[in-house]
Protein backbone atom coordinates (compact mmCIF):
# COMPACT_ATOMS: atom_id res chain seq x y z
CA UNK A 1 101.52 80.31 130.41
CA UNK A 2 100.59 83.72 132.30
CA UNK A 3 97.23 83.58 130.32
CA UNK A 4 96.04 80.82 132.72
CA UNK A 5 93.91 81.40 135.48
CA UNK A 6 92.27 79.52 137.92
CA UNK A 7 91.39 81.53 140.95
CA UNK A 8 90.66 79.25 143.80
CA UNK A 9 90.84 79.63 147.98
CA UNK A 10 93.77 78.35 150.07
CA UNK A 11 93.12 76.93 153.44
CA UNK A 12 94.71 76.24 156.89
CA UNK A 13 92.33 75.26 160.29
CA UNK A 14 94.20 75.13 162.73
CA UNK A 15 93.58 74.02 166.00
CA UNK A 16 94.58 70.98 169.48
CA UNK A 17 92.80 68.24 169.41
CA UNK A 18 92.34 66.36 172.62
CA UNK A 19 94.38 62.66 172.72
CA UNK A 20 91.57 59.75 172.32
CA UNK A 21 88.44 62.09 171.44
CA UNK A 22 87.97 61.31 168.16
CA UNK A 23 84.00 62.66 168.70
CA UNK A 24 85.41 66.02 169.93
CA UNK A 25 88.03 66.13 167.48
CA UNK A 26 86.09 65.82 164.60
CA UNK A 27 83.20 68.43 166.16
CA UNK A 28 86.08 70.92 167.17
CA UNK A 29 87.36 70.43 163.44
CA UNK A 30 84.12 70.75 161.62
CA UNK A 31 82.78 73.52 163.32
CA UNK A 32 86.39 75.00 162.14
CA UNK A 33 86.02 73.85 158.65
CA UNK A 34 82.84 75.93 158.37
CA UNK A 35 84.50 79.48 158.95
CA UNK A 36 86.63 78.92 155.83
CA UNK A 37 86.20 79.92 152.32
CA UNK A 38 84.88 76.96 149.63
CA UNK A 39 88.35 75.33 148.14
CA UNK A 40 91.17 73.51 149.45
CA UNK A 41 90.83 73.06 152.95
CA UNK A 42 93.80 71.49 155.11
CA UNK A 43 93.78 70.05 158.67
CA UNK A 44 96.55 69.03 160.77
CA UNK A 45 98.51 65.97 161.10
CA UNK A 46 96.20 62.70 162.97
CA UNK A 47 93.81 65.76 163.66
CA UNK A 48 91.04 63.05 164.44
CA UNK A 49 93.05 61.17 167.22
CA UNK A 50 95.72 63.11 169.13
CA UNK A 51 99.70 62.20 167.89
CA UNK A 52 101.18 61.08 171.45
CA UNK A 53 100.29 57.40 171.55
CA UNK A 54 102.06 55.71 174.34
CA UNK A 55 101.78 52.19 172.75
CA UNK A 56 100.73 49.90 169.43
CA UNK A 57 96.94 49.18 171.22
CA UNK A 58 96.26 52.62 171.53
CA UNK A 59 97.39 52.57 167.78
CA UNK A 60 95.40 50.17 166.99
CA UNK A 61 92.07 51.16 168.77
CA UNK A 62 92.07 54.90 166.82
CA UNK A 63 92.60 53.78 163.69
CA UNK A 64 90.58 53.88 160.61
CA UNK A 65 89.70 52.31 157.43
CA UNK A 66 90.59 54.96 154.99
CA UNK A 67 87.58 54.95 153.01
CA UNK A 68 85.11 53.39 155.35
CA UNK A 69 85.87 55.09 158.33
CA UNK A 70 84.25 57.57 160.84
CA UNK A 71 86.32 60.11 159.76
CA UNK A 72 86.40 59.76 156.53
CA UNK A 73 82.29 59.54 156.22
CA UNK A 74 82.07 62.85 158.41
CA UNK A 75 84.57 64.87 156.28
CA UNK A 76 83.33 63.17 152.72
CA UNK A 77 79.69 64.63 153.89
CA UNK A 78 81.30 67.68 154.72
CA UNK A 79 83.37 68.45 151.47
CA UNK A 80 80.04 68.05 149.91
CA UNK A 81 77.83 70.76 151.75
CA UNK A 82 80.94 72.80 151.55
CA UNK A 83 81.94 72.30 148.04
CA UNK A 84 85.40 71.65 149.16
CA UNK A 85 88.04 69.32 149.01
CA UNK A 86 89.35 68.49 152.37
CA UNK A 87 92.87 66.65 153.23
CA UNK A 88 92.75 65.72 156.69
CA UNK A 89 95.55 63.53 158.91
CA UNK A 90 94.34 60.70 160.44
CA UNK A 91 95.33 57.34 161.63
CA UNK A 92 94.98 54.30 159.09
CA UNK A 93 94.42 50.51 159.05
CA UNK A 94 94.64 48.28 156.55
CA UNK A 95 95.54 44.83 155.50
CA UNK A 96 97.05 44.44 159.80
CA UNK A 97 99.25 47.36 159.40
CA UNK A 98 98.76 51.14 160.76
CA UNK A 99 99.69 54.14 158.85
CA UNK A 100 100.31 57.69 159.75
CA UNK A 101 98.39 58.82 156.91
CA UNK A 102 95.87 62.06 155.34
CA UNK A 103 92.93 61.31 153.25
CA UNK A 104 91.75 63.68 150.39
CA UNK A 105 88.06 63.76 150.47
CA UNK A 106 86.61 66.41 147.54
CA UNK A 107 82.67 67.84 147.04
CA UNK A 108 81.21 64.21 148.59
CA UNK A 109 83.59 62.18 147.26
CA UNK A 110 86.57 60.07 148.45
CA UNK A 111 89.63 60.30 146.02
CA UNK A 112 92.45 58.72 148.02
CA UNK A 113 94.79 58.67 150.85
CA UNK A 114 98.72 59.42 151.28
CA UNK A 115 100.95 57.29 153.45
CA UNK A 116 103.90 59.28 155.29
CA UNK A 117 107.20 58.33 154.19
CA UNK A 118 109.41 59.90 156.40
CA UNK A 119 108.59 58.87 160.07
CA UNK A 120 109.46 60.77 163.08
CA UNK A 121 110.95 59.77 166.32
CA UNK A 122 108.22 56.71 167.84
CA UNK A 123 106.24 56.87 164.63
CA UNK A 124 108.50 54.32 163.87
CA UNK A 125 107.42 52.38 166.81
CA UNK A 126 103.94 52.55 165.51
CA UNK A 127 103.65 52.92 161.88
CA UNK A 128 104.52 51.44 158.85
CA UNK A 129 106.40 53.80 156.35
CA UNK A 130 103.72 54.92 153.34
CA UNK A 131 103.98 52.53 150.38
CA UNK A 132 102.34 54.62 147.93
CA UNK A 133 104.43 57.11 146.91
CA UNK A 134 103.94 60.65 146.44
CA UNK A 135 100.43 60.89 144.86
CA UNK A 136 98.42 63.87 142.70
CA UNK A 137 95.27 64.16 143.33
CA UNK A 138 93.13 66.23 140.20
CA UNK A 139 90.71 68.45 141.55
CA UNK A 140 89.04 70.89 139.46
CA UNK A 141 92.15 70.73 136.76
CA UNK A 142 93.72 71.38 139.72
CA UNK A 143 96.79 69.18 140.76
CA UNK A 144 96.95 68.49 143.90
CA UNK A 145 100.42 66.90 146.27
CA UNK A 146 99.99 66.04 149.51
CA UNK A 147 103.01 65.17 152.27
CA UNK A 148 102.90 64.65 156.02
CA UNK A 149 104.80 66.89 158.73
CA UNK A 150 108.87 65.67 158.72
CA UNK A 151 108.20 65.26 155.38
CA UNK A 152 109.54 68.67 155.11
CA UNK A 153 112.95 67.94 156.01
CA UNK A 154 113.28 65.88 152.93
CA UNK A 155 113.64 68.05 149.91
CA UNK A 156 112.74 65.09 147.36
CA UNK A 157 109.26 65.44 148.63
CA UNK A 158 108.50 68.26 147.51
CA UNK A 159 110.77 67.81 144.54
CA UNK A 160 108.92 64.95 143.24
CA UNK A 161 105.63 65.92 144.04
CA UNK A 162 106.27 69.05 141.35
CA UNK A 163 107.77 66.75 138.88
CA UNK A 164 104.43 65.10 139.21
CA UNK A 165 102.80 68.21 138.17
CA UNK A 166 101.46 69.64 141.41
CA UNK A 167 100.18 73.23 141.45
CA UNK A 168 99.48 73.15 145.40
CA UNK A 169 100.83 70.50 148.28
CA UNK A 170 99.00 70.14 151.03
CA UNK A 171 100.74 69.45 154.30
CA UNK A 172 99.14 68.31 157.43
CA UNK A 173 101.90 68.66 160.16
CA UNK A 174 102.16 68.33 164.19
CA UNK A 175 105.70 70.44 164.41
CA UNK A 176 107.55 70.93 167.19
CA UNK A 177 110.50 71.95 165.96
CA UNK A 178 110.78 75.91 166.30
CA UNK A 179 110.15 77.64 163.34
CA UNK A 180 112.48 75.55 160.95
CA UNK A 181 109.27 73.97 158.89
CA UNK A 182 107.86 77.52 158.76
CA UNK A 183 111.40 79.27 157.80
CA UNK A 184 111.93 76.24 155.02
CA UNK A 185 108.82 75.50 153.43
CA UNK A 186 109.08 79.02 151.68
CA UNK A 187 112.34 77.52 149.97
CA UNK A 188 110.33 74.53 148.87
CA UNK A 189 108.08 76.45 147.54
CA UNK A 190 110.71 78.22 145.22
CA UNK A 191 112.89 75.54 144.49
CA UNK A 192 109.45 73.56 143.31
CA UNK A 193 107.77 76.62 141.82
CA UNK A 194 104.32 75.77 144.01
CA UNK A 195 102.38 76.55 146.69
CA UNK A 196 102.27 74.91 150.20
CA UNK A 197 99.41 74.83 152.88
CA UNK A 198 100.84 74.10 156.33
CA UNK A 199 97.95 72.84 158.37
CA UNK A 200 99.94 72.61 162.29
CA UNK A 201 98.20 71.97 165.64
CA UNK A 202 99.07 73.84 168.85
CA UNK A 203 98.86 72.60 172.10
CA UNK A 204 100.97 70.24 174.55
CA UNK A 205 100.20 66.58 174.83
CA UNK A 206 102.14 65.28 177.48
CA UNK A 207 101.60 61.29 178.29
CA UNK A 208 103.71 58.54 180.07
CA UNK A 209 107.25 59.96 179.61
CA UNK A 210 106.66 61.86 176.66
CA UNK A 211 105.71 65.85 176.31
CA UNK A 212 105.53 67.54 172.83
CA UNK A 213 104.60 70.92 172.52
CA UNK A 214 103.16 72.11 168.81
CA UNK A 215 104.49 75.68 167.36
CA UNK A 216 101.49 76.52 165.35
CA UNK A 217 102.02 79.21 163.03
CA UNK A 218 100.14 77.37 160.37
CA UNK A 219 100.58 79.02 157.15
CA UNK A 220 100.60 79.65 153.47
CA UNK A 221 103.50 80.17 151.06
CA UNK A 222 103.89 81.19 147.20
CA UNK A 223 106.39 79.89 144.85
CA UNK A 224 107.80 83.56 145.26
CA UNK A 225 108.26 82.88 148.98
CA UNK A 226 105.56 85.27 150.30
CA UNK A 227 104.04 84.06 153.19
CA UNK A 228 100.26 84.42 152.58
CA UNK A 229 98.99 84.30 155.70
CA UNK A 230 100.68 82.87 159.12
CA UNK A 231 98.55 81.71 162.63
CA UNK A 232 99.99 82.33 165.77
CA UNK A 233 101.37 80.03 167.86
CA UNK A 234 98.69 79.17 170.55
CA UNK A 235 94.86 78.97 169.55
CA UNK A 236 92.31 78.26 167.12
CA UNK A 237 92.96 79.76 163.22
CA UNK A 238 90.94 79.21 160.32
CA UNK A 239 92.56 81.71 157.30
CA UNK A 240 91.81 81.45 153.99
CA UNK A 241 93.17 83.27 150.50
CA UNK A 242 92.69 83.23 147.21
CA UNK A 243 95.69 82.70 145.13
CA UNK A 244 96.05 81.78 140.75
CA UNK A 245 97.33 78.52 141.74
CA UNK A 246 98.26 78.07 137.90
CA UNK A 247 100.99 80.63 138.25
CA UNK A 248 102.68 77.72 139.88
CA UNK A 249 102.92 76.40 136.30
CA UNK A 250 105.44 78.45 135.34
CA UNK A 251 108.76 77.16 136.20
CA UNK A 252 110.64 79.99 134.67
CA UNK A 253 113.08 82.06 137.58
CA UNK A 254 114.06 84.51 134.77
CA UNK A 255 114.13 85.20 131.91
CA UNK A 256 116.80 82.44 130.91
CA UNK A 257 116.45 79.73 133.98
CA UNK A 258 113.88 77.20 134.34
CA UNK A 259 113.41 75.61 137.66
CA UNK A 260 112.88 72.23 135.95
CA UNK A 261 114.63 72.31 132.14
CA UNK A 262 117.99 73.98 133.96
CA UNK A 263 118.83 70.67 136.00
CA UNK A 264 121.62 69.19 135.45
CA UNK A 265 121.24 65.87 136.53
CA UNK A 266 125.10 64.24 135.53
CA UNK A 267 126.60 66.06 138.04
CA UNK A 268 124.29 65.00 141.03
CA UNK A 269 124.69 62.07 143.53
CA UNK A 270 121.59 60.86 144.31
């Protein structure tokens, strides 16, 4: 197992888009994109649209077809002059329904899209929970999870995404919870034997009633809990590192304990 190796960059941009400017968003985001290293690049949660919609029209007036979209044509483009693979939050439609949801674009290609499962406060007003489960993407022999923001809290996310095989989750977010995600997605990372790329906004978007302010602090985290490389809290960060992701394919702990083979799955109500 330690013989593999697959060196490969890490990515966070990190950065506040402005509510409604898609055209900014995407120019802000691009220009970002360019400053890091060729490999897995991840943006922030609805990074295209703003996440502080005050009602289902404005819902419905930002959102995008997946595959056919805008966003999804700019970023595709991009992951190929880049040689990248990109996961990027963004609002979906399809079949009459909206989604909160990130699409995985890789070296000019579209390869899919992940629905959030786990909604958050009015995304429930909005958005229809995901309905296609936690999905790998393969990149490179790479395996790739990805989960959305509050996903976090849930620790069968993560979980299942590493039964699934994944070597790295990606994990567009728009926190504002202090620190927790930060502080816990270490854990995740060691009770999954992965790595994790936090991609969080910064900014306040305050509109009608509601004011949310974004902690930043975008990072990356090792399935030995090291964090990589952190943002601050306020401005702009693009930070990249290169990491073995396959080392995330050993589940071992020590030298008798397997993260995975040690379960013991009578005793557990779930």
């Amino acid at each position: 197992m330690n013989s593999l190796k697959k060196d490969i960059n890490l990515s966070f941009v990190q950065f506040s888009p402005k509510f409604g400017d898609v055209e900014y968003n995407l120019k802000t985001a691009c220009n970002l994109i360019y400053k890091a290293e060729p490999g897995i690049i991840v943006l922030p949660e609805l990074m295209n649209t703003g996440y502080n919609f005050k009602n289902i029209y404005e819902v419905a007036n930002l959102s995008e077809s997946a595959r056919y979209g805008y966003t999804s044509k700019i970023l595709t483009k991009l992951s190929f002059d880049l040689n990248s693979t990109i996961i990027a939050g963004f609002c979906e439609r399809s079949n009459n329904r909206y989604y909160n949801s990130a699409m995985v674009v890789s070296k000019g290609k579209f390869l899919g899209v992940y629905r959030k499962i786990h909604l958050f406060y009015r995304e429930k007003l909005w958005f229809t929970i995901g309905n296609l489960g936690f999905k790998i993407f393969e990149v490179d022999n790479i395996k790739l999870g990805v989960m959305i923001c509050s996903d976090w809290i849930w620790p069968e996310s993560a979980r299942t995404l590493a039964f699934k095989g994944a070597d790295v989750i990606a994990h567009p977010a728009n926190l504002i919870l202090k620190r927790l995600c930060q502080q816990t997605m270490p854990v995740r990372c060691f009770e999954n034997q992965v790595y994790a790329i936090t991609a969080n906004r910064t900014g306040k978007e305050t509109r009608g009633s509601e004011s949310f302010t974004y902690t930043g602090q975008s990072q990356i985290a090792t399935p030995d809990m090291k964090i990589l490389t952190r943002a601050k809290s306020k401005g702009n960060s693009v930070r990249s590192v290169k990491v073995n992701v396959f080392r995330s394919r050993n589940k071992n702990i020590h030298k008798r304990n397997n993260i995975i083979s040690d379960r013991q799955k009578q005793y557990y109500v779930l």
